[in-house]
C-alpha atoms as a PDB file:
ATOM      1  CA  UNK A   1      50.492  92.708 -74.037  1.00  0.00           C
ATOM      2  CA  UNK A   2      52.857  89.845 -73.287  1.00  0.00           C
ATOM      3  CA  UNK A   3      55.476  92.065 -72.941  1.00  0.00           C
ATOM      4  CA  UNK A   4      54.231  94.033 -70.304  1.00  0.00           C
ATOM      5  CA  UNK A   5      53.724  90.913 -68.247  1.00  0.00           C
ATOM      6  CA  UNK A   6      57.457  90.026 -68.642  1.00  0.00           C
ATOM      7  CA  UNK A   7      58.785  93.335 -67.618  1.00  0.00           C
ATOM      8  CA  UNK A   8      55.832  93.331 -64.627  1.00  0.00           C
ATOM      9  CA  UNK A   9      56.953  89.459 -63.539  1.00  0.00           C
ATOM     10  CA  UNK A  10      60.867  91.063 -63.887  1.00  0.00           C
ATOM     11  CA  UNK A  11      59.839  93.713 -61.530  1.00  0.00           C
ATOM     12  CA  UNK A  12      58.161  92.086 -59.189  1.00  0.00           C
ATOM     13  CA  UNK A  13      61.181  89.393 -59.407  1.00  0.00           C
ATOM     14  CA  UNK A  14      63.827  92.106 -58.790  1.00  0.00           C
ATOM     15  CA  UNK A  15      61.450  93.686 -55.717  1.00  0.00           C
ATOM     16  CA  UNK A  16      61.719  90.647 -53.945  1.00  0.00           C
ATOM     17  CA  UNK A  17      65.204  90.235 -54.626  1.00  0.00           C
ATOM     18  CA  UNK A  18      66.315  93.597 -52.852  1.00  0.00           C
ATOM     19  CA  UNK A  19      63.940  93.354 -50.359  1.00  0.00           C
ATOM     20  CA  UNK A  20      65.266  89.783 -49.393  1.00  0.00           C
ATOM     21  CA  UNK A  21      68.772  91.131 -49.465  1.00  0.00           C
ATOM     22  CA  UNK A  22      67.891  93.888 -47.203  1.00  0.00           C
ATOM     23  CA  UNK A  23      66.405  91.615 -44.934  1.00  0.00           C
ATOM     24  CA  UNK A  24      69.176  89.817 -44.406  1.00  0.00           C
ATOM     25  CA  UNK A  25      71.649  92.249 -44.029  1.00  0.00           C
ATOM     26  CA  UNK A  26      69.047  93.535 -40.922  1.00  0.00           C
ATOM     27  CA  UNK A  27      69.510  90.296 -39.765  1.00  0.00           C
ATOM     28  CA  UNK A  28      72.983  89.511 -39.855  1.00  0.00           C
ATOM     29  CA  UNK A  29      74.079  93.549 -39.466  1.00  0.00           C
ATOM     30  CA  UNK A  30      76.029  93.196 -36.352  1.00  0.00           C
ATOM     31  CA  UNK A  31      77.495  89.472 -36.821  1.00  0.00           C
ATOM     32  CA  UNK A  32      78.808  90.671 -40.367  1.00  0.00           C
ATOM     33  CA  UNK A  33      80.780  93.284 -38.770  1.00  0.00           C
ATOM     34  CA  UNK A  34      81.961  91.423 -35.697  1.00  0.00           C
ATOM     35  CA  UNK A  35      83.322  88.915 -37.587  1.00  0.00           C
ATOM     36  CA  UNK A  36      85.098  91.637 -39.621  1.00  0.00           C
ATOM     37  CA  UNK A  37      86.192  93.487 -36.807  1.00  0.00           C
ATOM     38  CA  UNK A  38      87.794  89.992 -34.861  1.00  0.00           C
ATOM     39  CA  UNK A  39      89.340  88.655 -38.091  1.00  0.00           C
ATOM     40  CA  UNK A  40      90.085  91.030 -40.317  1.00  0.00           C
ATOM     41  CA  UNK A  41      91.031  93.712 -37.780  1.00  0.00           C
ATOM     42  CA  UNK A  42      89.253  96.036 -40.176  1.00  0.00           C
ATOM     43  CA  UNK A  43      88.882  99.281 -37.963  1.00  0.00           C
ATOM     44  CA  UNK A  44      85.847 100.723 -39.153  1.00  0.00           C
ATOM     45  CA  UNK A  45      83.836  97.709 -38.625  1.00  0.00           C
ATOM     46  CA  UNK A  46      85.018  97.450 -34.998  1.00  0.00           C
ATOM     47  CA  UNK A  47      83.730 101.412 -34.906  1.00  0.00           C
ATOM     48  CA  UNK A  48      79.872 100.157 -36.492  1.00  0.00           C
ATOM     49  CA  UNK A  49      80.288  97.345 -34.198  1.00  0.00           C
ATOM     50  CA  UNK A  50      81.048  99.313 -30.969  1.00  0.00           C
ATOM     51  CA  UNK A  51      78.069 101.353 -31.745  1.00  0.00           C
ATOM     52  CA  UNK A  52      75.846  98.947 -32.686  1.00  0.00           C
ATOM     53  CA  UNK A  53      76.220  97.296 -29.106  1.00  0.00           C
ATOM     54  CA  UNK A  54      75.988 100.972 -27.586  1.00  0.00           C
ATOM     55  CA  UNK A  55      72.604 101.178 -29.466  1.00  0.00           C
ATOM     56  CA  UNK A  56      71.583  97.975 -28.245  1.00  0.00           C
ATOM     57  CA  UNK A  57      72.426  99.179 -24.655  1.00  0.00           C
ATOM     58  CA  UNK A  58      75.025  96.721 -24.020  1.00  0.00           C
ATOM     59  CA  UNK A  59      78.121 100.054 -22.868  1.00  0.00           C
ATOM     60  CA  UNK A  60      80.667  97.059 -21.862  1.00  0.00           C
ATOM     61  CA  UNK A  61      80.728  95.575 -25.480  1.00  0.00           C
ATOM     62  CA  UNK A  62      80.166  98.817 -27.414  1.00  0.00           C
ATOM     63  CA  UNK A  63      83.084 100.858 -25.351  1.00  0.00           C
ATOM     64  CA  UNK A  64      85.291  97.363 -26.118  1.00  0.00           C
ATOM     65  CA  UNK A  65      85.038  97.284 -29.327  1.00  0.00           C
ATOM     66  CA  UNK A  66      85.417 100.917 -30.016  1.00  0.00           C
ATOM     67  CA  UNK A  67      88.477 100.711 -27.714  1.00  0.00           C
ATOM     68  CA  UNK A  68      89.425  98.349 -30.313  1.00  0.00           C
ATOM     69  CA  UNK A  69      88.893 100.537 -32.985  1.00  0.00           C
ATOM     70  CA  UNK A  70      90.748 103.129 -31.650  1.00  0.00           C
ATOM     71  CA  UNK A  71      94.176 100.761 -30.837  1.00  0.00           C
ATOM     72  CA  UNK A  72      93.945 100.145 -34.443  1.00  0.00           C
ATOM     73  CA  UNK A  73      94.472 103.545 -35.687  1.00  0.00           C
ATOM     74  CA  UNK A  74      90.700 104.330 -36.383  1.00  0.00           C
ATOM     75  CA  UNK A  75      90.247 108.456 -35.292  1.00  0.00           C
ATOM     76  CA  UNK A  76      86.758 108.635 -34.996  1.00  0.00           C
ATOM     77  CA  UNK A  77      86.607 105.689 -32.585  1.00  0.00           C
ATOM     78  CA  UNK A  78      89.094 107.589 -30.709  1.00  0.00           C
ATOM     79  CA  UNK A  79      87.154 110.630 -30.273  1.00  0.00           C
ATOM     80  CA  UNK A  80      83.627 108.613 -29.771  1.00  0.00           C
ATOM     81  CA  UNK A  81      85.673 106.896 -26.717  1.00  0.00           C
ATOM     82  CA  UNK A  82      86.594 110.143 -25.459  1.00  0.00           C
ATOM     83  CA  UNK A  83      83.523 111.877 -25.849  1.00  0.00           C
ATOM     84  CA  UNK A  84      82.105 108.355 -23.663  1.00  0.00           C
ATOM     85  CA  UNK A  85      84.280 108.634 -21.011  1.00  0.00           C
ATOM     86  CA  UNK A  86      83.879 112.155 -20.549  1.00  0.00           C
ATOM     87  CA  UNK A  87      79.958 111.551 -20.424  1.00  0.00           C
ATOM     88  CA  UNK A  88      80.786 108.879 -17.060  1.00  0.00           C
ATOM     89  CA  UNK A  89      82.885 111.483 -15.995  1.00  0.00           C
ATOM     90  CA  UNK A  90      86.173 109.580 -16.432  1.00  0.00           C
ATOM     91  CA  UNK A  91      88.155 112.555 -17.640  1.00  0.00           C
ATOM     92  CA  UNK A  92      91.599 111.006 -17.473  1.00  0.00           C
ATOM     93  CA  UNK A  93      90.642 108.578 -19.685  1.00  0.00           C
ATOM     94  CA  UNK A  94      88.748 110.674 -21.879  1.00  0.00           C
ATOM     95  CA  UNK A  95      92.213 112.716 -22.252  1.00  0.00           C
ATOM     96  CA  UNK A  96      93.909 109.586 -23.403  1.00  0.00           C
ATOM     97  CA  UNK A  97      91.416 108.897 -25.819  1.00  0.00           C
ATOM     98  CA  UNK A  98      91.687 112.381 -27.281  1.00  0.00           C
ATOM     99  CA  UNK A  99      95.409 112.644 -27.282  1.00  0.00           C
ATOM    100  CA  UNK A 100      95.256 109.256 -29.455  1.00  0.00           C
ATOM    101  CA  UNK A 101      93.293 110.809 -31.448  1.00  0.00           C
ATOM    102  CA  UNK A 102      95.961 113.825 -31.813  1.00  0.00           C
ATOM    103  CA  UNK A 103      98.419 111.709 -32.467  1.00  0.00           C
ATOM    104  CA  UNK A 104      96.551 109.716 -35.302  1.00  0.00           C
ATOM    105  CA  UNK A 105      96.210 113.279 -37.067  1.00  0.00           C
ATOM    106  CA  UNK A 106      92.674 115.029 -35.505  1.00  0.00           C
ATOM    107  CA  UNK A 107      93.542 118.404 -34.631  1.00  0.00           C
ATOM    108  CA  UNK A 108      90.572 119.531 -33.129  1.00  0.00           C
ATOM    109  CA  UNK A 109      91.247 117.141 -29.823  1.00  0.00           C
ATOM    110  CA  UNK A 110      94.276 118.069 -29.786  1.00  0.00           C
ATOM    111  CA  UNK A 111      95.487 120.379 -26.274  1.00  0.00           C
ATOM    112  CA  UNK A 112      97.886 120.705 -23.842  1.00  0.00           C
ATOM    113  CA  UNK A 113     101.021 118.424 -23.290  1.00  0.00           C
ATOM    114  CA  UNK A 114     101.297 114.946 -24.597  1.00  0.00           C
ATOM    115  CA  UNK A 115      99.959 112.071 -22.680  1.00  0.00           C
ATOM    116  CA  UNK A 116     101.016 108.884 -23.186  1.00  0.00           C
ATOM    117  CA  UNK A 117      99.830 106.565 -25.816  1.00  0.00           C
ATOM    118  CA  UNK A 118      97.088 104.159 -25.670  1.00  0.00           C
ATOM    119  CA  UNK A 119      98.406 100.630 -25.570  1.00  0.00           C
ATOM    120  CA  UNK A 120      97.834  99.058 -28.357  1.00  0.00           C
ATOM    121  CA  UNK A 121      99.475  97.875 -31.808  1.00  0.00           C
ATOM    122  CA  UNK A 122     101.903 100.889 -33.229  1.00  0.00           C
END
C-alpha cells in the first residue's frame, strides 16, 4: 500500500513539474528567442521570432526580424518575406526576397535573371 502512495506522490510531483515548465516557456516564448535571435544571431530563432510578432499582429517587428533571418542565410525566412511582400503587393521586393532565397540553395523560387543580393552579412 505504501508503495503505491510513493509512486502516486512521484506522479503527481513530476505533473507539476512539466506543467510548470510548460508554463514558463508560454511565458517567456518570445523573449527566449529574441534574445537568441539579437545575441546569438541564431537564424532560426529570428524566423520563430518574426512570426511570433506577425501572430501577435505587430507586421513592422515580425517582417524585421524575418528580414533578419533572411540576411543571415536562413531560406525559409527568405521565402516567408517574399511570400509577405507579395501579399502588400510589393513585388520588387518580393523578387529580392526570392532570388535570396535562390541563391541560398531553394530552387523552387528560383526564375528569371539574377537580381541583386539582399544586403546583408555574406
Amino acid at each position: 500500500m505504501k508503495r503505491n502512495k510513493n509512486y502516486l506522490k512521484r506522479y503527481l510531483l513530476l505533473s507539476i513539474s512539466i506543467f510548470s515548465l510548460y508554463l514558463l516557456h508560454r511565458i517567456y516564448e518570445i523573449d527566449i528567442y529574441k534574445w537568441l535571435c539579437n545575441n546569438e544571431e541564431n537564424k532560426a530563432a529570428c524566423m520563430v521570432t518574426g512570426m511570433n510578432y506577425v501572430e501577435r499582429g505587430d507586421q513592422k517587428l515580425g517582417d524585421d526580424y524575418l528580414k533578419k533571418s533572411c540576411e543571415l542565410g536562413y531560406i525559409l525566412a527568405c521565402v516567408e518575406s517574399g511570400k509577405r511582400a507579395e501579399k502588400l503587393g510589393n513585388e520588387k521586393v518580393a523578387i529580392l526576397y526570392y532570388r535570396e532565397a535562390c541563391r541560398l540553395g531553394d530552387k523552387n523560387s528560383c526564375f528569371g535573371k539574377e537580381a541583386p543580393l539582399l544586403e546583408g552579412p555574406q
